[in-house]
N, C-alpha and C. Protein backbone atom coordinates (compact mmCIF):
# COMPACT_ATOMS: atom_id res chain seq x y z
N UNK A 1 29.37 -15.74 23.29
CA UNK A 1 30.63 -16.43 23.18
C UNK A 1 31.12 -16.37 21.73
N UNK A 2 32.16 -15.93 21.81
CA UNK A 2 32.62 -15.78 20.21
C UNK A 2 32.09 -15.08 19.18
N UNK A 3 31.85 -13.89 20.21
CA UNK A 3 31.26 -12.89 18.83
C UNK A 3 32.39 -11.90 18.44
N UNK A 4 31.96 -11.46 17.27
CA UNK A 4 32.91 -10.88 16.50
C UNK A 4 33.59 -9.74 17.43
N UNK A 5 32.78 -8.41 17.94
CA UNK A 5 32.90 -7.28 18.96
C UNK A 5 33.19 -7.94 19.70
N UNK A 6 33.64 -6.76 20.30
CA UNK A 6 34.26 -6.79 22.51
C UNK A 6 33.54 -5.90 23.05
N UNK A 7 32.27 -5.79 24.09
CA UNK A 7 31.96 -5.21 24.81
C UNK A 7 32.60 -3.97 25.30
N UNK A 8 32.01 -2.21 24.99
CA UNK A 8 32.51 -1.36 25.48
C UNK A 8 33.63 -0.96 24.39
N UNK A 9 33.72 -1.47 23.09
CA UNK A 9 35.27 -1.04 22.80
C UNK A 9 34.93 0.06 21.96
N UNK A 10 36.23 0.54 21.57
CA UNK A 10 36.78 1.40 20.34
C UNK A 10 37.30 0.69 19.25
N UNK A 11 36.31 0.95 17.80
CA UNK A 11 37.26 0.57 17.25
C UNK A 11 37.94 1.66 16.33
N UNK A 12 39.13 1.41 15.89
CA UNK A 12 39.36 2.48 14.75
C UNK A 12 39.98 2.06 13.53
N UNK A 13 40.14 3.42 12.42
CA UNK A 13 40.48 2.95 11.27
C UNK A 13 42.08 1.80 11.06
N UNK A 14 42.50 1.57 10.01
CA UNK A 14 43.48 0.68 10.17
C UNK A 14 45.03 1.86 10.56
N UNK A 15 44.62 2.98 10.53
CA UNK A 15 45.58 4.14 10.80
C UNK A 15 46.26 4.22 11.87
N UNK A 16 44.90 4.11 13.16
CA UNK A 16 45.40 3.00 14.59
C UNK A 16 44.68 4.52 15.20
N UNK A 17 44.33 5.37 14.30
CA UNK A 17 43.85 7.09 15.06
C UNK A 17 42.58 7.41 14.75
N UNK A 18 42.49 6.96 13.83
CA UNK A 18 40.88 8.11 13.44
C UNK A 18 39.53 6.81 14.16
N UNK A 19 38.97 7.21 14.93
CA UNK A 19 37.56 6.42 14.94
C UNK A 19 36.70 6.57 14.61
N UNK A 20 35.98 4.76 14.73
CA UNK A 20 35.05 4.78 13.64
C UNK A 20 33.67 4.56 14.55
N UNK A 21 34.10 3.28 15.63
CA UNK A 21 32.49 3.22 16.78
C UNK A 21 32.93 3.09 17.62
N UNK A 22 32.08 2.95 17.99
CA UNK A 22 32.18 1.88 19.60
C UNK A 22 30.64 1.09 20.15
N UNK A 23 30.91 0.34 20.35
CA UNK A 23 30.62 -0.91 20.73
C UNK A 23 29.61 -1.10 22.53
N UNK A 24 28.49 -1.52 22.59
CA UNK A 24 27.92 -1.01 23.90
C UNK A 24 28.13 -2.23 24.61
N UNK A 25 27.38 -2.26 25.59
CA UNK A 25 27.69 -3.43 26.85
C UNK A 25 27.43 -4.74 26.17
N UNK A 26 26.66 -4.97 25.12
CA UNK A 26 26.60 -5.98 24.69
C UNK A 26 27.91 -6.58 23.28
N UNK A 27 28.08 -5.63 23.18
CA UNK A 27 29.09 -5.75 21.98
C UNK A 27 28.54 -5.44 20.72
N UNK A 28 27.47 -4.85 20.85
CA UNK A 28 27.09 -4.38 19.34
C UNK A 28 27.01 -2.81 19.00
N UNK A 29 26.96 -2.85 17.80
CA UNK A 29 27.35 -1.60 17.32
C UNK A 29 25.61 -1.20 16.77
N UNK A 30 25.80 0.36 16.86
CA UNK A 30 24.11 0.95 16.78
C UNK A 30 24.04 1.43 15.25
N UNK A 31 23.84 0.84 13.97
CA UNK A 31 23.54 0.95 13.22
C UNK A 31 23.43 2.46 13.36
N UNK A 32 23.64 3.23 11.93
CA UNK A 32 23.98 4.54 11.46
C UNK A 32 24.82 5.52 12.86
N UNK A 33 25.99 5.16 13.40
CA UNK A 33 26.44 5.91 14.31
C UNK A 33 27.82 5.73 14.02
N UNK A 34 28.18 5.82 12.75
CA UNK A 34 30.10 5.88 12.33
C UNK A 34 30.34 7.21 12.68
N UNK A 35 31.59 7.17 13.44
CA UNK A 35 32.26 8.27 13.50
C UNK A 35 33.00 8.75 12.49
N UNK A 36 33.64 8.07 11.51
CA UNK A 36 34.21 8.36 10.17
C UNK A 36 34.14 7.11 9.08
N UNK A 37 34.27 7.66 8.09
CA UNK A 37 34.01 6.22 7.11
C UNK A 37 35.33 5.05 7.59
N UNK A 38 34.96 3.86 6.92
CA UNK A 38 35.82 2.96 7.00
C UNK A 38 37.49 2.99 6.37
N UNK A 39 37.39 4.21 5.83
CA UNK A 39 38.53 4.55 4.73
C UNK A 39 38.45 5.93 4.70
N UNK A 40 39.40 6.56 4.07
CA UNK A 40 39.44 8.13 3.71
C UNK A 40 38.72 8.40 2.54
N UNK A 41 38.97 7.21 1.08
CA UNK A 41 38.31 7.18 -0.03
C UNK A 41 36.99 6.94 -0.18
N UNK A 42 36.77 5.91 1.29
CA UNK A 42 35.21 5.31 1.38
C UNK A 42 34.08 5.59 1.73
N UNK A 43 33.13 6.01 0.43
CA UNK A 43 31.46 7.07 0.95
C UNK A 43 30.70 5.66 1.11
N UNK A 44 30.97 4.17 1.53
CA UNK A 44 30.38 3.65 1.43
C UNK A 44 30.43 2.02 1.82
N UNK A 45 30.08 1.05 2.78
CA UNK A 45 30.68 0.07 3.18
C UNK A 45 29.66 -1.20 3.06
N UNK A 46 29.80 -2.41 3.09
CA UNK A 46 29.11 -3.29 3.18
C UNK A 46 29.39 -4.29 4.35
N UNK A 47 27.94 -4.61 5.38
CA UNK A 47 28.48 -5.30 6.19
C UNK A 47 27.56 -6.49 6.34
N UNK A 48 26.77 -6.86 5.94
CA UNK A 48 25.90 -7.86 5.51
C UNK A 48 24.75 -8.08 6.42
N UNK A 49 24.53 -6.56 7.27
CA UNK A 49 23.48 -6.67 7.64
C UNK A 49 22.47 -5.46 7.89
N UNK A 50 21.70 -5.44 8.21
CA UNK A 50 20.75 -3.97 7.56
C UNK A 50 20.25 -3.55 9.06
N UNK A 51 19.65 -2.85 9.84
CA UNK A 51 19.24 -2.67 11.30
C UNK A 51 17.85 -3.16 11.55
N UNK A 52 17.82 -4.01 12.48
CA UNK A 52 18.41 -3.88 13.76
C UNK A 52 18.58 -5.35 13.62
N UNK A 53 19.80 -5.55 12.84
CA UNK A 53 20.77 -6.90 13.04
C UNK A 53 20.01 -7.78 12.36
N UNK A 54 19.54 -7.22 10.95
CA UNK A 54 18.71 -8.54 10.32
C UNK A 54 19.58 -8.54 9.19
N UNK A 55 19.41 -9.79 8.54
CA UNK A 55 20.31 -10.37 7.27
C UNK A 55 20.12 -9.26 6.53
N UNK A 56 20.95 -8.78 5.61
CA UNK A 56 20.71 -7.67 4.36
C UNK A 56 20.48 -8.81 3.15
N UNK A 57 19.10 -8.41 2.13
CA UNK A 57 19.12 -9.02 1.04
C UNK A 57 19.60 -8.04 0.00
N UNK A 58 20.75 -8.53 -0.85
CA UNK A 58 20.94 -8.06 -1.93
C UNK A 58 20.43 -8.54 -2.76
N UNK A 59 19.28 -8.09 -3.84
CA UNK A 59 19.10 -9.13 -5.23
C UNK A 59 19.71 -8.62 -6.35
N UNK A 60 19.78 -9.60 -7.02
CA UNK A 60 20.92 -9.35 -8.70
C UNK A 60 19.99 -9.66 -9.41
């Protein structure tokens, strides 16, 4: 209930054309399976979590 994904979807860049995943019966996405970066400029994204859906620690 109220998770971020939609079961089964597409999503794509903000272009409305190029895609990026998709999303399985549960609504999650399979870690390392982008179809294109998040951006045209972007070799690189942050999503605050590392696979298989555990917190990412950054230390400073």
């Amino acid at each position: 209930m109220d998770w971020v994904l939609k079961p089964n979807t597409n999503y794509v860049r903000s272009d409305g054309v190029r895609k990026l995943m998709t999303t399985n019966v549960n609504g999650l996405f399979v870690f390392g399976t982008l179809i294109n970066g998040l951006s045209a400029g972007s070799s690189a994204g942050m999503s605050g979590m590392s696979g298989p859906w555990t917190v990412f620690a950054c230390l400073t």
